[in-house]
PDB file of N, CA and C in Angstrom:
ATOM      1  N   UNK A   1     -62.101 237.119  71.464  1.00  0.00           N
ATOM      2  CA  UNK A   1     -60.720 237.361  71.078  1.00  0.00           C
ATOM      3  C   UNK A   1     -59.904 237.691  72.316  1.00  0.00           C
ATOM      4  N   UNK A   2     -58.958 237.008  72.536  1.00  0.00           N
ATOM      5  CA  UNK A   2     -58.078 237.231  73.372  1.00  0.00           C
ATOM      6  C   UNK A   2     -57.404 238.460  73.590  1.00  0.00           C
ATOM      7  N   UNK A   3     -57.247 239.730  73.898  1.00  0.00           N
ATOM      8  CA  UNK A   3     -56.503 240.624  73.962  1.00  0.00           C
ATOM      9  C   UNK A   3     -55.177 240.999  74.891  1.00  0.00           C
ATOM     10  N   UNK A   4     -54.382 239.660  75.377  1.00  0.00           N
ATOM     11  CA  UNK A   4     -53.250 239.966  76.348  1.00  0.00           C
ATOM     12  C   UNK A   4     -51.978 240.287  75.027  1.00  0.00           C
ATOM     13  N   UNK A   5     -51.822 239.331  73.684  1.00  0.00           N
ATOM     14  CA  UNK A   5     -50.761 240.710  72.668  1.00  0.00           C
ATOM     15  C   UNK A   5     -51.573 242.175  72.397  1.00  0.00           C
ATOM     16  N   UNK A   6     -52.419 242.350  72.151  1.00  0.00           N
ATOM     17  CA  UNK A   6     -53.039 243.535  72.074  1.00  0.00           C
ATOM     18  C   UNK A   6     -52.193 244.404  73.009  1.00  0.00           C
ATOM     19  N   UNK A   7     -52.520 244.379  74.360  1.00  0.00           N
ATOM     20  CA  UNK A   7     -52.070 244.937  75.663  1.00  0.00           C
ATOM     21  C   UNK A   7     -50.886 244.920  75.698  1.00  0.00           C
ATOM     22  N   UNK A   8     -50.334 243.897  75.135  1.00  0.00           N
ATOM     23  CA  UNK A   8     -48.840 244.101  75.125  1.00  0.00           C
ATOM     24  C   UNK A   8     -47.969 244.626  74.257  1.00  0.00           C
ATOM     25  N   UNK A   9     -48.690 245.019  73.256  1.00  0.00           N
ATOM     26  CA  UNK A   9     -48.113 245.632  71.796  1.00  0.00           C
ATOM     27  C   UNK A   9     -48.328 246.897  71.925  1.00  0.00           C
ATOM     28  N   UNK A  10     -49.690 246.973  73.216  1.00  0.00           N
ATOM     29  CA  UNK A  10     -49.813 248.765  72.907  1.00  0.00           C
ATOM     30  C   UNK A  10     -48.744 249.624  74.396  1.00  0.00           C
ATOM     31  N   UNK A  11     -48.748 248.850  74.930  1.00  0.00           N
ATOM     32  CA  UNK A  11     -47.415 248.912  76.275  1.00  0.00           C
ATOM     33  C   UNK A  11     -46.512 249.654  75.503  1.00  0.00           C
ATOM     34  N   UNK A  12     -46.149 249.501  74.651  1.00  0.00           N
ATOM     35  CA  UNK A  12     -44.602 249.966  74.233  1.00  0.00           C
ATOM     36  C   UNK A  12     -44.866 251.516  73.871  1.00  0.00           C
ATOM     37  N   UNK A  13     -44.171 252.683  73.931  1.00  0.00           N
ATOM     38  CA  UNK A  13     -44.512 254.029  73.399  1.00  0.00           C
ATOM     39  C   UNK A  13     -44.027 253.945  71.894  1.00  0.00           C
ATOM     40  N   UNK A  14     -42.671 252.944  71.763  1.00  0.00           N
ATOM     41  CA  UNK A  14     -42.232 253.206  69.978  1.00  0.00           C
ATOM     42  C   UNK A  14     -43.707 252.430  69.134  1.00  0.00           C
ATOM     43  N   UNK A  15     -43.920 251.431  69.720  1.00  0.00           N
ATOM     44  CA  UNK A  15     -45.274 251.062  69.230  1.00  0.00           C
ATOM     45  C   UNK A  15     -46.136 252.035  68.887  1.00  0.00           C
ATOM     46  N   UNK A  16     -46.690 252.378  69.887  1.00  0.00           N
ATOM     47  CA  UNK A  16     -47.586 253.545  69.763  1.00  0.00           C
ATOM     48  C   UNK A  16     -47.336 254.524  69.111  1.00  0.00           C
ATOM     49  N   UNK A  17     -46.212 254.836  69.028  1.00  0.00           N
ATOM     50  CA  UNK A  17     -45.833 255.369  67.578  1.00  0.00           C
ATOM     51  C   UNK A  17     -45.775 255.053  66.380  1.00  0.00           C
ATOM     52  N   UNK A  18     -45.726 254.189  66.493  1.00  0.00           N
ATOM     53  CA  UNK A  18     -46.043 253.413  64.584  1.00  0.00           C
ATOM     54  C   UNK A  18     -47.252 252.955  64.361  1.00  0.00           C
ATOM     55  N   UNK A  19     -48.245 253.059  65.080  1.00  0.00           N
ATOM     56  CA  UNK A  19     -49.596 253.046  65.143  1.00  0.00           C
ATOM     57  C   UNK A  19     -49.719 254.599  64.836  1.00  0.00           C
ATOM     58  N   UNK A  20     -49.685 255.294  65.291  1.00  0.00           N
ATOM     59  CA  UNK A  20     -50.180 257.278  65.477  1.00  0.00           C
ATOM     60  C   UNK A  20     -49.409 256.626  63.771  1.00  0.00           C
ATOM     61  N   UNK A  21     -47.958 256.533  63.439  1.00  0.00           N
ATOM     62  CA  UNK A  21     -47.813 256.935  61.872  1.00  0.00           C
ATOM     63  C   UNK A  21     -48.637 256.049  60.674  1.00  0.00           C
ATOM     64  N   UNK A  22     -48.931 254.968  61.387  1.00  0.00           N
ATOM     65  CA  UNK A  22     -50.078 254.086  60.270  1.00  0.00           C
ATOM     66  C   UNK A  22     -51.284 254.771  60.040  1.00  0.00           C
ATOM     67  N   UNK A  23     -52.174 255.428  61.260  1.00  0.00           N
ATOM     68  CA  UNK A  23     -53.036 256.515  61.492  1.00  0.00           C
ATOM     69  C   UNK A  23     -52.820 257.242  59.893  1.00  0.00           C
ATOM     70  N   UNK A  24     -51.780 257.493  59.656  1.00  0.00           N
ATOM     71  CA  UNK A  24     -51.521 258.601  58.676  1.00  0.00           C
ATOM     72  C   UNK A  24     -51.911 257.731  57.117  1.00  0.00           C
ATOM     73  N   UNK A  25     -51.177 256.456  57.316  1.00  0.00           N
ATOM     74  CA  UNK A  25     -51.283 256.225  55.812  1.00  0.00           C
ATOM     75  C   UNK A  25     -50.272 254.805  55.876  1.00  0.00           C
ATOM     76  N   UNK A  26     -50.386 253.724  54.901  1.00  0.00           N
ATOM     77  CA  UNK A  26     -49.133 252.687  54.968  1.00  0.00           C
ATOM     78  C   UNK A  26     -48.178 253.471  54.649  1.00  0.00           C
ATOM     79  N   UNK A  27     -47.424 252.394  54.985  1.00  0.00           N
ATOM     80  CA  UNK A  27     -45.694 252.803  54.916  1.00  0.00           C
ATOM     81  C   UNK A  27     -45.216 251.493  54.701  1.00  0.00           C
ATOM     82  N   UNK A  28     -43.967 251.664  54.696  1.00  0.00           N
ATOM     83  CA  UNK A  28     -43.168 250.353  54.212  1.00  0.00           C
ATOM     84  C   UNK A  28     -42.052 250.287  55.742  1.00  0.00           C
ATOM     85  N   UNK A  29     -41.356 249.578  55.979  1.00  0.00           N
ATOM     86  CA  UNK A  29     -40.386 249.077  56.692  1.00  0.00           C
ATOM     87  C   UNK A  29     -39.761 250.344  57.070  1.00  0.00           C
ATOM     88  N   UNK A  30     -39.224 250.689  56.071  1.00  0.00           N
ATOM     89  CA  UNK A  30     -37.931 251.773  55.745  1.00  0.00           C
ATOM     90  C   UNK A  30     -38.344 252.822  56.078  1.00  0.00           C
ATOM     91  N   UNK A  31     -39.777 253.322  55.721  1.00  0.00           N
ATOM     92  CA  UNK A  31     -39.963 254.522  56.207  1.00  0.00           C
ATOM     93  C   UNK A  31     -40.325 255.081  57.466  1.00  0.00           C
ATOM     94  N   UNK A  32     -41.148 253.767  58.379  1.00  0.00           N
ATOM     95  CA  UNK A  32     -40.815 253.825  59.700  1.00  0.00           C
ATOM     96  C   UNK A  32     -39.638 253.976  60.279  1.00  0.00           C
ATOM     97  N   UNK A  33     -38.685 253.180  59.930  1.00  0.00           N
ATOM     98  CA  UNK A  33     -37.499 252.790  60.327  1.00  0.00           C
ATOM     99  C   UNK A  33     -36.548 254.399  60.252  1.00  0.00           C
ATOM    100  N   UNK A  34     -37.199 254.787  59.095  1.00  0.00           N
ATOM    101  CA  UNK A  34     -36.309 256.471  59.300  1.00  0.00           C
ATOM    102  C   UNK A  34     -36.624 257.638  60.407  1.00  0.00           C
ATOM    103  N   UNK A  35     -38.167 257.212  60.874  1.00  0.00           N
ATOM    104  CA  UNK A  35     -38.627 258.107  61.666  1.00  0.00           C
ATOM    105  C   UNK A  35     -38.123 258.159  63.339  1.00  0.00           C
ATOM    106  N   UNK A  36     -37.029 256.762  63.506  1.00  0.00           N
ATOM    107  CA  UNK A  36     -36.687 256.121  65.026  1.00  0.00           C
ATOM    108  C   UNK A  36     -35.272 256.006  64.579  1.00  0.00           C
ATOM    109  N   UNK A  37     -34.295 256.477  65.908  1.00  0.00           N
ATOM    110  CA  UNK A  37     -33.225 256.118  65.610  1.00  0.00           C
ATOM    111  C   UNK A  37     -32.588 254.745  66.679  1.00  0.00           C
ATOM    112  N   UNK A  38     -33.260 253.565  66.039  1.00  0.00           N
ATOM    113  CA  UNK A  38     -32.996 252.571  65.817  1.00  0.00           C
ATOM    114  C   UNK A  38     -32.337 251.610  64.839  1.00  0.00           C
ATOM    115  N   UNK A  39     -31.966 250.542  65.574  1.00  0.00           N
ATOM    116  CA  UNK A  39     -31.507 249.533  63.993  1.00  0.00           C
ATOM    117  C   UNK A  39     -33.002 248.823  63.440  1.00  0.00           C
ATOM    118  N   UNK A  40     -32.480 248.575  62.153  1.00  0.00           N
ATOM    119  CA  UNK A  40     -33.930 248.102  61.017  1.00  0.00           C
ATOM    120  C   UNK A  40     -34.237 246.942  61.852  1.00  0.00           C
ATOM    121  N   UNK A  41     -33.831 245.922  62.416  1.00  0.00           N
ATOM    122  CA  UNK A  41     -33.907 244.414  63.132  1.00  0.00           C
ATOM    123  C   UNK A  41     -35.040 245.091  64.237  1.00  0.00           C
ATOM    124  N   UNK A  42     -34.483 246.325  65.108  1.00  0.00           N
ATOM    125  CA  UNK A  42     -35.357 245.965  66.180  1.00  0.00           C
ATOM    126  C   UNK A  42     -36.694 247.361  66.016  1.00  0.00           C
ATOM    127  N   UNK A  43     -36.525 247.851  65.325  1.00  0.00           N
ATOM    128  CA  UNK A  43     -38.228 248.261  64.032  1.00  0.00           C
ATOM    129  C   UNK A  43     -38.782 246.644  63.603  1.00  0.00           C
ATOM    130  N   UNK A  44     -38.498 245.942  62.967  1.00  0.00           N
ATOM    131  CA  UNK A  44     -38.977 244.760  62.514  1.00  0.00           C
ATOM    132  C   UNK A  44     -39.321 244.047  63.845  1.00  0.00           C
ATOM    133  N   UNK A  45     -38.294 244.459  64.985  1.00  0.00           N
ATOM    134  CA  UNK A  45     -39.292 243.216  66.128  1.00  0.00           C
ATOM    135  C   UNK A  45     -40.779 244.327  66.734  1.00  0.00           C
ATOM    136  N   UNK A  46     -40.295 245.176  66.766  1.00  0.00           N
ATOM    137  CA  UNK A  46     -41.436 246.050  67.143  1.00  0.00           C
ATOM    138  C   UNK A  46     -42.924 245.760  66.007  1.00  0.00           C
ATOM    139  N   UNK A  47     -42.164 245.830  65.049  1.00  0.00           N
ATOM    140  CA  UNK A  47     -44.145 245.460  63.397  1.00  0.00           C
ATOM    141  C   UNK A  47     -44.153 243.909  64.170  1.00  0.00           C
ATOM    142  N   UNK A  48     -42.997 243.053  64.626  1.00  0.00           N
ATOM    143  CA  UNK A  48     -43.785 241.723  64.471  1.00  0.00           C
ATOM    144  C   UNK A  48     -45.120 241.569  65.512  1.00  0.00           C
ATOM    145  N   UNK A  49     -44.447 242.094  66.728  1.00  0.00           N
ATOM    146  CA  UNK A  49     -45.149 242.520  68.119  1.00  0.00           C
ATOM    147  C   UNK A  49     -46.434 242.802  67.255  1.00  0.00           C
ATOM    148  N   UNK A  50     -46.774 243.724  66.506  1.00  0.00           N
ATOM    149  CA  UNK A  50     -48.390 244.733  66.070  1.00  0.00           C
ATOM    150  C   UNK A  50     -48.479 243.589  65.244  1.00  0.00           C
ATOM    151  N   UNK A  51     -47.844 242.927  64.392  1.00  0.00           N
ATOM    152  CA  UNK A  51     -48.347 242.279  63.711  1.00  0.00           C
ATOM    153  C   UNK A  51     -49.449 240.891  64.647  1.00  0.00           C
ATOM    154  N   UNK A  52     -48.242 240.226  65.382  1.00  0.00           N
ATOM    155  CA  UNK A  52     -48.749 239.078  65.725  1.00  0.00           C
ATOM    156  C   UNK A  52     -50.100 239.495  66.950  1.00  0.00           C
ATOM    157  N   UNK A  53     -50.582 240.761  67.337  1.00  0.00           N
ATOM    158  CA  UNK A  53     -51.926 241.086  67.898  1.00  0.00           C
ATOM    159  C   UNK A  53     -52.605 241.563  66.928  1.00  0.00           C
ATOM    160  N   UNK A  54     -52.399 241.545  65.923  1.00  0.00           N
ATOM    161  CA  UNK A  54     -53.011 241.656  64.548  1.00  0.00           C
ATOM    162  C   UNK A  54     -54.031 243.727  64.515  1.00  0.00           C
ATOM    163  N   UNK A  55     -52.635 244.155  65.080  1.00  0.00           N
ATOM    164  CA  UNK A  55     -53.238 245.624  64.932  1.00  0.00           C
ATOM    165  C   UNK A  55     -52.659 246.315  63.482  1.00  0.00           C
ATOM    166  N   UNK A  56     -51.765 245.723  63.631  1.00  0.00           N
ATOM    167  CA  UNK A  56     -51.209 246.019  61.986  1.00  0.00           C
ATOM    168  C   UNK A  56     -51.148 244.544  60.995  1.00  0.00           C
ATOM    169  N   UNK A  57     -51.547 245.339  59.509  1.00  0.00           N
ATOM    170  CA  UNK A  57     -51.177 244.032  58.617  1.00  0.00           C
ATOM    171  C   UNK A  57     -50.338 244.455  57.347  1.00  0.00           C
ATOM    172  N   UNK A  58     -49.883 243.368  56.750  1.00  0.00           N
ATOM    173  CA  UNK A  58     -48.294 243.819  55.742  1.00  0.00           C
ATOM    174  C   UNK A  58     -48.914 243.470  54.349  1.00  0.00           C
ATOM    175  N   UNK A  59     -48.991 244.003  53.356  1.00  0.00           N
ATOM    176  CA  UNK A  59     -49.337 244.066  52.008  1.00  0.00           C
ATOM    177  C   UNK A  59     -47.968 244.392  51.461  1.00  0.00           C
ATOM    178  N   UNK A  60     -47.710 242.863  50.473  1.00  0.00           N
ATOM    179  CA  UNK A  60     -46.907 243.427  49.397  1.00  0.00           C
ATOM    180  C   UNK A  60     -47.139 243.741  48.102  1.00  0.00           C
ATOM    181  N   UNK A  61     -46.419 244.940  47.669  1.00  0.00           N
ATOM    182  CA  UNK A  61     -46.727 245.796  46.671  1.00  0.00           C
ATOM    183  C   UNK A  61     -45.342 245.778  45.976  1.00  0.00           C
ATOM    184  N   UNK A  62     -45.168 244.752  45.141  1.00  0.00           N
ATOM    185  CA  UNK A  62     -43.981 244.663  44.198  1.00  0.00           C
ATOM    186  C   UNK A  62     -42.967 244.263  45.217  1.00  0.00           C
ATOM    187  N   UNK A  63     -42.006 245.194  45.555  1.00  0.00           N
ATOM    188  CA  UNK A  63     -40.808 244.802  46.158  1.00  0.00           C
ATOM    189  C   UNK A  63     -40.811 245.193  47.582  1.00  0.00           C
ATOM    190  N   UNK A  64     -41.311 245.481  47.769  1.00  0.00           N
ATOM    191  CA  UNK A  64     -42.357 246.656  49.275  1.00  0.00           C
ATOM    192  C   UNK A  64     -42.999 245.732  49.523  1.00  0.00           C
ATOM    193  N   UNK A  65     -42.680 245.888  50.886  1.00  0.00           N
ATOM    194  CA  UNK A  65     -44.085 245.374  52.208  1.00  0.00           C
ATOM    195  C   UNK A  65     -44.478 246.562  52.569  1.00  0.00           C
ATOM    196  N   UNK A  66     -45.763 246.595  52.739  1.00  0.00           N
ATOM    197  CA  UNK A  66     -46.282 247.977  53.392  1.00  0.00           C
ATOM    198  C   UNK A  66     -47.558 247.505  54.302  1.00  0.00           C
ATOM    199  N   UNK A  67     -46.975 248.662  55.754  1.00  0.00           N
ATOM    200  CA  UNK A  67     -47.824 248.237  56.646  1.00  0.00           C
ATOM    201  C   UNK A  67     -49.002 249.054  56.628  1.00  0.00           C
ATOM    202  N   UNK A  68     -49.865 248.585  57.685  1.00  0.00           N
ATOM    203  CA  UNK A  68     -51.077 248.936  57.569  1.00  0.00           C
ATOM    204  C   UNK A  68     -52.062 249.256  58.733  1.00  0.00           C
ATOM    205  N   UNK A  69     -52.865 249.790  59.305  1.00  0.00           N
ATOM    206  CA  UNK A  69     -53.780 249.706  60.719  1.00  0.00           C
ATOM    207  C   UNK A  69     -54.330 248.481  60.115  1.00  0.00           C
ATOM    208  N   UNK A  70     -55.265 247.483  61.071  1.00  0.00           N
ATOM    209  CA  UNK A  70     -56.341 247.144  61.327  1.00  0.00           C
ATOM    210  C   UNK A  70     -56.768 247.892  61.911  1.00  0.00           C
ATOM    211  N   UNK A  71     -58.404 248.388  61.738  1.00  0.00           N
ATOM    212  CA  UNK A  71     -58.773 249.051  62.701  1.00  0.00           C
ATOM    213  C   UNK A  71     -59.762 247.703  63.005  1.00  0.00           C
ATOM    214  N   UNK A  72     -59.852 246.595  63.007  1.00  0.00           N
ATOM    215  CA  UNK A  72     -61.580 245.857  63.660  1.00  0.00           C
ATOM    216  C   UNK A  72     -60.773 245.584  64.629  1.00  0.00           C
ATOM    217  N   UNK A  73     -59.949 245.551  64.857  1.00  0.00           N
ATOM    218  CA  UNK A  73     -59.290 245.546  66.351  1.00  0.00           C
ATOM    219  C   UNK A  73     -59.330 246.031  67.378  1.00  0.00           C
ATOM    220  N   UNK A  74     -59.190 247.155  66.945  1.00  0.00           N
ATOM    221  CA  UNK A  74     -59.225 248.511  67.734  1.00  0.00           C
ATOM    222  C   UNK A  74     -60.982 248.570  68.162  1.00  0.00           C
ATOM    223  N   UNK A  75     -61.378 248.348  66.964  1.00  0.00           N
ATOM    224  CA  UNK A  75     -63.222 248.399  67.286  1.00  0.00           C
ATOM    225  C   UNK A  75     -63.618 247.403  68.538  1.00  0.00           C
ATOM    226  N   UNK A  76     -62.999 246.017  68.265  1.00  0.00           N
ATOM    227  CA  UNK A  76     -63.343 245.432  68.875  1.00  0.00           C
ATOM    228  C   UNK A  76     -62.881 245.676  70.599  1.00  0.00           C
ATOM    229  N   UNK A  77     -61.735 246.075  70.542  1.00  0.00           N
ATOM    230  CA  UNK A  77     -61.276 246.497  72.025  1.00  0.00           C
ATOM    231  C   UNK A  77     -61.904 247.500  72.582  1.00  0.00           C
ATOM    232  N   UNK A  78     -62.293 248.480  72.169  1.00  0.00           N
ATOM    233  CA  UNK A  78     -63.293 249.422  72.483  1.00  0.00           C
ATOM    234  C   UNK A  78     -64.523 249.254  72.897  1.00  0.00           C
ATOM    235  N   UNK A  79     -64.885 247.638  72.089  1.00  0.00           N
ATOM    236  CA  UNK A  79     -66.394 247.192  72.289  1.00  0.00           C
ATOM    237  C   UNK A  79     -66.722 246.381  73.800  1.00  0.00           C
ATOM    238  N   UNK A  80     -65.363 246.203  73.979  1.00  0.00           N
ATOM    239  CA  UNK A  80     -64.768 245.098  75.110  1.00  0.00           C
ATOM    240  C   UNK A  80     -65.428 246.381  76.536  1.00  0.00           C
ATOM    241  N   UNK A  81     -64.196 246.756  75.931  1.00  0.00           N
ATOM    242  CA  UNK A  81     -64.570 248.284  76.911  1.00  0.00           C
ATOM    243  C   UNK A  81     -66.066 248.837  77.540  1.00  0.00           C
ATOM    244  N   UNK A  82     -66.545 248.934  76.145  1.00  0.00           N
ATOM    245  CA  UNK A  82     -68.082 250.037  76.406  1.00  0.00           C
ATOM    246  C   UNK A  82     -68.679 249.080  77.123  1.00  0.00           C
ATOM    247  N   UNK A  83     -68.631 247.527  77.164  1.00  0.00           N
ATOM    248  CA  UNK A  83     -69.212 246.505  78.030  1.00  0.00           C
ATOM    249  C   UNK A  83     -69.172 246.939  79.410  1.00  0.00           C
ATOM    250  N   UNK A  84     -67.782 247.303  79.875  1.00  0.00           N
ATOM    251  CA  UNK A  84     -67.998 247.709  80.765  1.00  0.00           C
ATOM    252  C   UNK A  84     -68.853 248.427  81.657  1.00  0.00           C
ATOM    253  N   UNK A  85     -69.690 249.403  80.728  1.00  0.00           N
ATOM    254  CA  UNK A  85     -70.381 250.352  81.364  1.00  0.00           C
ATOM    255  C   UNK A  85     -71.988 250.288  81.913  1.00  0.00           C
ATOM    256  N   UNK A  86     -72.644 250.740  82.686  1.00  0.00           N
ATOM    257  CA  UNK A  86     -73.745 249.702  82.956  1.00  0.00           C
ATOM    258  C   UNK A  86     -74.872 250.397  81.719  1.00  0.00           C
ATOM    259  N   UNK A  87     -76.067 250.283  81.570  1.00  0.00           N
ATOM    260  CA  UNK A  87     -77.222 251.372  80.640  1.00  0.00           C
ATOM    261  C   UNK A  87     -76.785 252.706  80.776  1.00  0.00           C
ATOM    262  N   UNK A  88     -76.874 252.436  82.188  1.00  0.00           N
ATOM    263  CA  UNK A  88     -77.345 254.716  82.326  1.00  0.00           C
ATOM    264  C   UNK A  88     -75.815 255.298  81.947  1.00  0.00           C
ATOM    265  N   UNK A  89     -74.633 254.714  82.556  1.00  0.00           N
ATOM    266  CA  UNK A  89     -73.337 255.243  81.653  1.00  0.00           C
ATOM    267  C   UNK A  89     -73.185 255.496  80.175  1.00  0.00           C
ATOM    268  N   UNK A  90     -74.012 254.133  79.757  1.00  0.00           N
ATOM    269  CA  UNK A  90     -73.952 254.567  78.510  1.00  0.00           C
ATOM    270  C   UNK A  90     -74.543 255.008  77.492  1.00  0.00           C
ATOM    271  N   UNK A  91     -75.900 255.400  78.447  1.00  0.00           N
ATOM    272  CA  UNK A  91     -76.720 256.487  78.210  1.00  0.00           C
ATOM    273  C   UNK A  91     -76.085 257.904  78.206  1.00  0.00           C
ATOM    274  N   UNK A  92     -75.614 257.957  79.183  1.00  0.00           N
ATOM    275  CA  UNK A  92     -74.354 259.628  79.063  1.00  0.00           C
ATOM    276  C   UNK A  92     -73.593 259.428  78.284  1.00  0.00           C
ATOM    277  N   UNK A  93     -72.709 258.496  77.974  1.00  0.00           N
ATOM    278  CA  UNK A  93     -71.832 258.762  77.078  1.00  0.00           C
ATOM    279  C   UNK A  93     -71.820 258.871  75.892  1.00  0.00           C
ATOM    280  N   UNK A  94     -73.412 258.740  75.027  1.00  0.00           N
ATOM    281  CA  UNK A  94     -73.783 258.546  74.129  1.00  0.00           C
ATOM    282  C   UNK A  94     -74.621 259.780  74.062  1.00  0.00           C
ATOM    283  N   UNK A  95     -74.560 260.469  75.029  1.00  0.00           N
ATOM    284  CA  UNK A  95     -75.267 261.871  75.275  1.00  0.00           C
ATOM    285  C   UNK A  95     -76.379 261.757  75.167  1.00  0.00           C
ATOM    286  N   UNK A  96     -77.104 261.040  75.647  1.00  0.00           N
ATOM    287  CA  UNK A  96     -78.263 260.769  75.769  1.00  0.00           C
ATOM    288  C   UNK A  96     -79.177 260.910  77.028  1.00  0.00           C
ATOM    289  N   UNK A  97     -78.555 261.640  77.961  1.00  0.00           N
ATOM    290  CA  UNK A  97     -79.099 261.931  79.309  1.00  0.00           C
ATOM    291  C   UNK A  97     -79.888 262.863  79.362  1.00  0.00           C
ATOM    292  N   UNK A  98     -80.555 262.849  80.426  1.00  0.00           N
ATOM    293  CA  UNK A  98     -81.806 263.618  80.411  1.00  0.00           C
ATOM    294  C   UNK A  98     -81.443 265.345  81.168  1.00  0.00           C
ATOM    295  N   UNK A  99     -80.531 265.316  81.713  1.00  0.00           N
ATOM    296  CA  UNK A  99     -80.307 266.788  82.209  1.00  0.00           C
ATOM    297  C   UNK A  99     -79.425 267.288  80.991  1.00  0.00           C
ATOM    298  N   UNK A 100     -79.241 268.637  81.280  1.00  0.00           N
ATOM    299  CA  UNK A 100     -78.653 269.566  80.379  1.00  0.00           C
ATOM    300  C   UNK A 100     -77.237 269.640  80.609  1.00  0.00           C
ATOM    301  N   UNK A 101     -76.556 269.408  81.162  1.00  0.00           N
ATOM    302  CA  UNK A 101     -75.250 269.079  81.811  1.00  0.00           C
ATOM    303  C   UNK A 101     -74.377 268.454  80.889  1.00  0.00           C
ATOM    304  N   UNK A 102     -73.501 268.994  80.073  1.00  0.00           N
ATOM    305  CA  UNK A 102     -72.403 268.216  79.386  1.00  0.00           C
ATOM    306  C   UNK A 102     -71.026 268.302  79.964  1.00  0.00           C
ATOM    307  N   UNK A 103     -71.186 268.449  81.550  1.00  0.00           N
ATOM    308  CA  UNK A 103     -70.157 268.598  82.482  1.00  0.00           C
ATOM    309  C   UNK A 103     -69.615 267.032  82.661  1.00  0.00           C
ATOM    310  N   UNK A 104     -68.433 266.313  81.171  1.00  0.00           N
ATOM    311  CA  UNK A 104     -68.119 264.983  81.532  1.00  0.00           C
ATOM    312  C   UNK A 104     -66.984 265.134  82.004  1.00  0.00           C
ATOM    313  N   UNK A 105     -66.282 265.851  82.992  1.00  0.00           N
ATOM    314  CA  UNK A 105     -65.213 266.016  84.016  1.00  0.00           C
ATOM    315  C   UNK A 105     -65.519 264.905  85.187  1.00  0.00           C
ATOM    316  N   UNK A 106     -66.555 264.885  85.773  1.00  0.00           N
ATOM    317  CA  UNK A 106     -66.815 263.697  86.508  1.00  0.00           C
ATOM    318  C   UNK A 106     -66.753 262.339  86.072  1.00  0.00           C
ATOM    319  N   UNK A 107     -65.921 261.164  86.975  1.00  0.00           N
ATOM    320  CA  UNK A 107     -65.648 260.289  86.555  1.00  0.00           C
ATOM    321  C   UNK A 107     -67.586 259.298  86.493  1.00  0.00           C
ATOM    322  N   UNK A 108     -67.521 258.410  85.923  1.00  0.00           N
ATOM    323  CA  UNK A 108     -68.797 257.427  85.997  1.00  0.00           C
ATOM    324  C   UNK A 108     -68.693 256.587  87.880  1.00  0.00           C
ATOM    325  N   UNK A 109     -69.758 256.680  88.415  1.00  0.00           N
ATOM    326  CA  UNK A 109     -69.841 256.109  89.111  1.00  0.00           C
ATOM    327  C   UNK A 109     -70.342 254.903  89.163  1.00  0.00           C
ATOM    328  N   UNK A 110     -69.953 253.692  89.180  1.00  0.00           N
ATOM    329  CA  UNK A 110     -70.968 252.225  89.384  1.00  0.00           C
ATOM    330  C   UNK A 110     -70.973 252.207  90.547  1.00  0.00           C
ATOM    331  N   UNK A 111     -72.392 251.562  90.623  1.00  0.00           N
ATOM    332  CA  UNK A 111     -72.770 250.776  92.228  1.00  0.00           C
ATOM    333  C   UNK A 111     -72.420 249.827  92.164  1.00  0.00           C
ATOM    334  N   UNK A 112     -71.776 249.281  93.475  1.00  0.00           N
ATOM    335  CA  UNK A 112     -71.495 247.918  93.795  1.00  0.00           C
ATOM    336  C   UNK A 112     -72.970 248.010  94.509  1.00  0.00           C
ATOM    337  N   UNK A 113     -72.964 246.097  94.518  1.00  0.00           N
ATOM    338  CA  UNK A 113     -73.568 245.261  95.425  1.00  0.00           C
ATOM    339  C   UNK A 113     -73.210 244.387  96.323  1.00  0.00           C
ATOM    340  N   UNK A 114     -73.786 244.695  97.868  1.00  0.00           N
ATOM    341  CA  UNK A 114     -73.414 243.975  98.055  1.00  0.00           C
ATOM    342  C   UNK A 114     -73.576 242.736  98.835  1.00  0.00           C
ATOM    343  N   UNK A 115     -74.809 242.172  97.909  1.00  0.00           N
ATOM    344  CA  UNK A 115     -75.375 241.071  97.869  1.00  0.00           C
ATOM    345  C   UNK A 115     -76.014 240.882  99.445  1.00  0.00           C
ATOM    346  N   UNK A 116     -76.689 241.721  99.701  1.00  0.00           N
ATOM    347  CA  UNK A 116     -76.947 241.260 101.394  1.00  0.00           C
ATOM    348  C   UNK A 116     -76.199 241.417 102.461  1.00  0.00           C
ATOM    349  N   UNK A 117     -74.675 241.787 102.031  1.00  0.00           N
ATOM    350  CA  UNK A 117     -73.824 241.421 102.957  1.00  0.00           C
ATOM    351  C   UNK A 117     -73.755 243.409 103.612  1.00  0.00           C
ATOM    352  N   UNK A 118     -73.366 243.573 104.787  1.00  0.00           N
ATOM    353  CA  UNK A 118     -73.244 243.985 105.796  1.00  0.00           C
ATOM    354  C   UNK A 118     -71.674 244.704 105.520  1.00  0.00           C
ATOM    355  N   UNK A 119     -71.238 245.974 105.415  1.00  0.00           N
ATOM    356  CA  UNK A 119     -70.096 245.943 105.886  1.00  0.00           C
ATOM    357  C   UNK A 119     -69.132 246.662 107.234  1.00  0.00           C
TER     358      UNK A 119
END
């Protein structure tokens, strides 16, 4: 899955705010729209943005659209992520390390390689 709308939907802070209020529960248009003092048009370009990275989805319920999280999205970007990390990272982060130390203030260190080369 491609994630460059993802990245770009979560860029925005009003975004990220209507994500934190989906967190809570659907809503409809309107009731986002009361929480920003914005016009309703540019709330609606902001859901299309979440919509079209498919972090939010719209259920209608009679006369109501009501939005919604995806969360396999979110799962999946996260999963993208933990790739990142090599075993033994994610051996700690899964608390699974062998010392007694739950000191995770230190950042993860990876080794580079570098392939033979000299620097």
């Amino acid at each position: 899955m491609p994630f460059n709308n993802v990245f770009k939907a979560l860029s925005d802070s009003t975004r990220r705010q209507i994500l934190n209020m989906l967190q809570k529960g659907d809503l409809t248009a309107g009731d986002i729209a009361d929480q920003f003092d914005m016009t309703k048009p540019s709330i609606s370009h902001h859901l299309n943005i979440l919509k079209q990275a498919n972090l939010v989805q719209d259920i209608r319920k009679g006369q109501n659209i009501y939005y919604s999280l995806n969360t396999t999205v979110f799962q999946e970007v996260i999963g993208w992520l933990y790739d990142f990390l090599t075993p033994e990272e994610t051996e700690i982060s899964e608390g699974n390390n062998n010392n007694d130390s739950n000191d995770h203030s230190k950042p993860f260190k990876k080794e580079v390689k570098n392939n033979g080369k000299d620097n």
